[in-house]
N, C-alpha and C. Protein backbone atom coordinates (compact mmCIF):
# COMPACT_ATOMS: atom_id res chain seq x y z
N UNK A 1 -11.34 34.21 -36.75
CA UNK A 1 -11.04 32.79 -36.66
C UNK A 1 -12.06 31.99 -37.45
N UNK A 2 -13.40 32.45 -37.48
CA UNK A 2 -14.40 31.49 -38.06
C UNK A 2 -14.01 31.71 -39.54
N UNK A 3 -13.57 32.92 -39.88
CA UNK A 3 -13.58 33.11 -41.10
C UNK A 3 -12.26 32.92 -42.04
N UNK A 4 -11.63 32.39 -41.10
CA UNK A 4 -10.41 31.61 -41.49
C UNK A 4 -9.00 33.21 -41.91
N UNK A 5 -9.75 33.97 -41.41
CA UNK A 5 -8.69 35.21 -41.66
C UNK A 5 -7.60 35.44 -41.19
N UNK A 6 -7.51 34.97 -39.77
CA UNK A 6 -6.77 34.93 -38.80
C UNK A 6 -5.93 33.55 -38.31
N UNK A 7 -5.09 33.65 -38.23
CA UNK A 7 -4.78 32.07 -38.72
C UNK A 7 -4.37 31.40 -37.34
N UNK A 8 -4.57 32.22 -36.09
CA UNK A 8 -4.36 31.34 -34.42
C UNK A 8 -4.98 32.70 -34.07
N UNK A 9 -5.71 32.57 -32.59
CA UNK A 9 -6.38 33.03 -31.99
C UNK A 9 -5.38 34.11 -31.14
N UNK A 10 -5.65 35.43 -30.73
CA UNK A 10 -4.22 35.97 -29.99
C UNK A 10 -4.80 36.03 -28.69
N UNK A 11 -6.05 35.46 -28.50
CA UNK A 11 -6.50 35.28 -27.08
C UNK A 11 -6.16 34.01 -26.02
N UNK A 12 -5.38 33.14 -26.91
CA UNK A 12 -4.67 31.90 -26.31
C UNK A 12 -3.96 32.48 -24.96
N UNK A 13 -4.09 31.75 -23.71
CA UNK A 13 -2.92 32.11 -22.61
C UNK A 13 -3.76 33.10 -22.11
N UNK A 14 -4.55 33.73 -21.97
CA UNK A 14 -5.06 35.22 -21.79
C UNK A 14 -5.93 34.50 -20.53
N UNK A 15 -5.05 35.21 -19.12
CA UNK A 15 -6.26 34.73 -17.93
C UNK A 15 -6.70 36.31 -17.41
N UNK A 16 -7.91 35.75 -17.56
CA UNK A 16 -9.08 36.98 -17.07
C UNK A 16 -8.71 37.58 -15.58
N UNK A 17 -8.66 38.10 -15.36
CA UNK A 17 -9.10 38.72 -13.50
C UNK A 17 -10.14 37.68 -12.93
N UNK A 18 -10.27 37.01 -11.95
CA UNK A 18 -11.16 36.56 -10.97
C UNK A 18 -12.23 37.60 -10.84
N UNK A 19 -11.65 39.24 -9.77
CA UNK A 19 -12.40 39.87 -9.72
C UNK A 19 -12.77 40.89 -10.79
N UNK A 20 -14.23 41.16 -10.53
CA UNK A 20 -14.20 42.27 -11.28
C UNK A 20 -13.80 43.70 -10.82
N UNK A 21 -13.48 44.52 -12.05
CA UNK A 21 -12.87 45.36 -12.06
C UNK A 21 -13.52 46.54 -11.23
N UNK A 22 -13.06 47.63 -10.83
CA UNK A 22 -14.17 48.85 -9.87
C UNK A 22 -13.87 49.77 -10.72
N UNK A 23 -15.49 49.82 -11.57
CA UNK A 23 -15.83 50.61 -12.27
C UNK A 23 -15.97 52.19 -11.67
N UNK A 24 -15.29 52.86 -12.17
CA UNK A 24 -15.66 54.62 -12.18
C UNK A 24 -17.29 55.33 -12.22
N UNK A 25 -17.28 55.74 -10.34
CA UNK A 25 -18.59 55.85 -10.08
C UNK A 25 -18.98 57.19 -10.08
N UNK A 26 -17.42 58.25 -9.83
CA UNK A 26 -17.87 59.35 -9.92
C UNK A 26 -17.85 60.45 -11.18
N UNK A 27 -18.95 61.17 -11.13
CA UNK A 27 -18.66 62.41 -11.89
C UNK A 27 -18.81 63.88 -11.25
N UNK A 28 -18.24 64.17 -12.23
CA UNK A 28 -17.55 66.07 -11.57
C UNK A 28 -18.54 66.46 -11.83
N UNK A 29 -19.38 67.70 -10.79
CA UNK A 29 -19.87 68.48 -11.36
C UNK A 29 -19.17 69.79 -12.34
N UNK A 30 -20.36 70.18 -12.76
CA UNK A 30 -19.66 71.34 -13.75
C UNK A 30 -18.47 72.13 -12.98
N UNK A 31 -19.03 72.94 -11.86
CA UNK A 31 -18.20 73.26 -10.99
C UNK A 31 -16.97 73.09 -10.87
N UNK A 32 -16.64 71.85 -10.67
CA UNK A 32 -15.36 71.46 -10.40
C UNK A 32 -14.73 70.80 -11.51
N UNK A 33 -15.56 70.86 -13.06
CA UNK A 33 -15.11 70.61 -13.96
C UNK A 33 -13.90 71.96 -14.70
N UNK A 34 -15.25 72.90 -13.92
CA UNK A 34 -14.69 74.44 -14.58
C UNK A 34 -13.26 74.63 -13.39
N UNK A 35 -13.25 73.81 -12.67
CA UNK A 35 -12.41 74.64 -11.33
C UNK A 35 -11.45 73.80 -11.94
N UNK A 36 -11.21 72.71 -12.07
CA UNK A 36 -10.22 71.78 -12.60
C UNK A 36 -9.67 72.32 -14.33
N UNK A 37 -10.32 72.89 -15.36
CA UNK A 37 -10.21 73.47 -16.22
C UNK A 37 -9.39 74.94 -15.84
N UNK A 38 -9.00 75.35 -14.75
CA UNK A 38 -9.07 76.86 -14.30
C UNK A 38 -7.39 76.27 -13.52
N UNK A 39 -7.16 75.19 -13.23
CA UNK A 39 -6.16 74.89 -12.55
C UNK A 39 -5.01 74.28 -13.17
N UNK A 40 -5.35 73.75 -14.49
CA UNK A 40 -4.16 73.28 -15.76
C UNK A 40 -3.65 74.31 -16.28
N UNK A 41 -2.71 74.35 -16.77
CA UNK A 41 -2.33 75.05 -17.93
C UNK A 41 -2.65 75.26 -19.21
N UNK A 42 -3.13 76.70 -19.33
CA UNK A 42 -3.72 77.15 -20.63
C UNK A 42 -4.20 76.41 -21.81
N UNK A 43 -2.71 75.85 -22.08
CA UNK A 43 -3.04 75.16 -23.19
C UNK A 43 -3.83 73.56 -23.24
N UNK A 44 -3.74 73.17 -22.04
CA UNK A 44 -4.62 71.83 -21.66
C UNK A 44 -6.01 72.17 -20.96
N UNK A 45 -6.45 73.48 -21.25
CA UNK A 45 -8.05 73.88 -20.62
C UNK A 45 -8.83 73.06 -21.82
N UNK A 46 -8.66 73.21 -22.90
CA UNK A 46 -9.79 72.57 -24.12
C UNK A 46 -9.84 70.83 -24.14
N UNK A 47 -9.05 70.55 -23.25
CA UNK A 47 -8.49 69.32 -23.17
C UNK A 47 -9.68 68.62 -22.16
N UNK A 48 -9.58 69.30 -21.11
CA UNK A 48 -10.41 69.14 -19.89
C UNK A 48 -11.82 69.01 -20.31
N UNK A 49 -12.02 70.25 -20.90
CA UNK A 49 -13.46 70.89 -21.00
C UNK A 49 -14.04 69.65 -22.17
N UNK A 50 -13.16 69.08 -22.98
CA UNK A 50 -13.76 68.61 -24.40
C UNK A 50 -13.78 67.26 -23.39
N UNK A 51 -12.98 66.49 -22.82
CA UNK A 51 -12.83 65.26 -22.11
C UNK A 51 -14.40 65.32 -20.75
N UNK A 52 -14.71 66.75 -20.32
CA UNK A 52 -15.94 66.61 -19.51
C UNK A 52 -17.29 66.50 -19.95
N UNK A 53 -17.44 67.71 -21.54
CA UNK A 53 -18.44 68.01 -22.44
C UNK A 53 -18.76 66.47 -23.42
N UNK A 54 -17.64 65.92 -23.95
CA UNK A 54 -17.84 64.66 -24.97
C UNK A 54 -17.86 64.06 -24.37
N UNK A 55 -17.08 63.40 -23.52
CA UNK A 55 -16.75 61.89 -22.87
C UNK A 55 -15.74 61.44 -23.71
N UNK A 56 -15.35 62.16 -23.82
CA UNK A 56 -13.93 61.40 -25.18
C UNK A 56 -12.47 60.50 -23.93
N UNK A 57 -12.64 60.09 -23.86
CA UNK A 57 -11.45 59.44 -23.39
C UNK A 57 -9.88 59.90 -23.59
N UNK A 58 -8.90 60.17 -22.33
CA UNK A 58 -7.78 60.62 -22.92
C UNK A 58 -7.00 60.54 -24.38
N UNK A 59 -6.76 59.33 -24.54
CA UNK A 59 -6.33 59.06 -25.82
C UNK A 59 -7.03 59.52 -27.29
N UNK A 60 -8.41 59.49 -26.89
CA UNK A 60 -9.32 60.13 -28.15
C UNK A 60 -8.97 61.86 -28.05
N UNK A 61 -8.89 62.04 -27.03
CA UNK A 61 -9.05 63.93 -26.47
C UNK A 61 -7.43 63.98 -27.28
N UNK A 62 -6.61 63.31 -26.67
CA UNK A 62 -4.76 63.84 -27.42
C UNK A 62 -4.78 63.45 -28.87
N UNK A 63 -5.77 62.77 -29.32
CA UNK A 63 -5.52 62.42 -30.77
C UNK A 63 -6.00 63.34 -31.63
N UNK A 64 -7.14 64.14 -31.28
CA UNK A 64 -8.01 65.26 -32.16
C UNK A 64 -6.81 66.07 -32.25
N UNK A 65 -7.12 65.90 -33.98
CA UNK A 65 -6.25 67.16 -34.61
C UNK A 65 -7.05 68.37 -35.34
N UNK A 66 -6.81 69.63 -35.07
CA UNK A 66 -7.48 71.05 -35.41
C UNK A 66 -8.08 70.54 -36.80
N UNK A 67 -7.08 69.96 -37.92
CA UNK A 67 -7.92 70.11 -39.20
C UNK A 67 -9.11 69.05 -39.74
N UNK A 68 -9.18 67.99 -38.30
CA UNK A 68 -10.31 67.52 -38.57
C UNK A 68 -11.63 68.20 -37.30
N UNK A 69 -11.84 68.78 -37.14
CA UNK A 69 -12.50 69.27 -36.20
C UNK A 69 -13.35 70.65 -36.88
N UNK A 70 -14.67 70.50 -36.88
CA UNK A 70 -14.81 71.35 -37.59
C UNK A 70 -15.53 72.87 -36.62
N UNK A 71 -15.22 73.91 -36.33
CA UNK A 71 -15.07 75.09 -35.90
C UNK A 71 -16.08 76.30 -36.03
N UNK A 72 -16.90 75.72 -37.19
CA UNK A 72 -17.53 77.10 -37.43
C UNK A 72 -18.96 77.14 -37.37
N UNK A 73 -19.74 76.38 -36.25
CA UNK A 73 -20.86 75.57 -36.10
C UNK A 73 -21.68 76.54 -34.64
N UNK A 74 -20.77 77.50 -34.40
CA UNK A 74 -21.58 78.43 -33.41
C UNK A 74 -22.20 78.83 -33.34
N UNK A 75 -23.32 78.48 -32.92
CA UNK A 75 -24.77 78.68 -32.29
C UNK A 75 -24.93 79.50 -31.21
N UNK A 76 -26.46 80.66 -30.94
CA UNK A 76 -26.73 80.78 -30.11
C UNK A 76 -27.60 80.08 -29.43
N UNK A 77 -27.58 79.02 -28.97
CA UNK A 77 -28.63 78.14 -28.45
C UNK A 77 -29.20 77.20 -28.78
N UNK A 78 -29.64 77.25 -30.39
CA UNK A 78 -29.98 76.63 -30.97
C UNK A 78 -29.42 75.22 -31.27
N UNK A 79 -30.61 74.27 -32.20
CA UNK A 79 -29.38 72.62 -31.94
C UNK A 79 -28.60 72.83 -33.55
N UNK A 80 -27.74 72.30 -33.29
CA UNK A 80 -26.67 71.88 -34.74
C UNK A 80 -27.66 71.62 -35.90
N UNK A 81 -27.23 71.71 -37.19
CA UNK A 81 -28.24 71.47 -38.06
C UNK A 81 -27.92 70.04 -38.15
């Protein structure tokens, strides 16, 4: 808007919540990350595990596609270069 790019605001009309929202307090332990990974179906285990390990958010986790992801970075222990 300041920059004249946008030519009306799309936040017009937009009423906020009064309250605030109840933020997400818990986290899984590994445990029950692995137990919950152990209880989907096969093909949605990397799904789980990458959504507990990253923090990627559903929509980020269903959007990763194999050929951008790169695979061949296996380490024993050691950190990433």
């Amino acid at each position: 808007m300041r920059d004249r790019i946008v030519a009306a605001s799309p936040c017009v009309d937009i009423r906020l919540s009064r309250s605030p929202t109840k933020a997400v307090d818990e986290v899984l332990e590994p445990d029950q990350v692995l137990a919950l990974a152990a209880a989907v179906p096969r093909r949605y285990r990397a799904v789980v595990l990458s959504g507990a390990g990253l923090g990627l958010r559903p929509g980020e986790l269903f959007g990763l596609a194999t050929d951008r992801l790169e695979l061949t970075f296996r380490t024993s222990g050691e950190a990433f270069p």
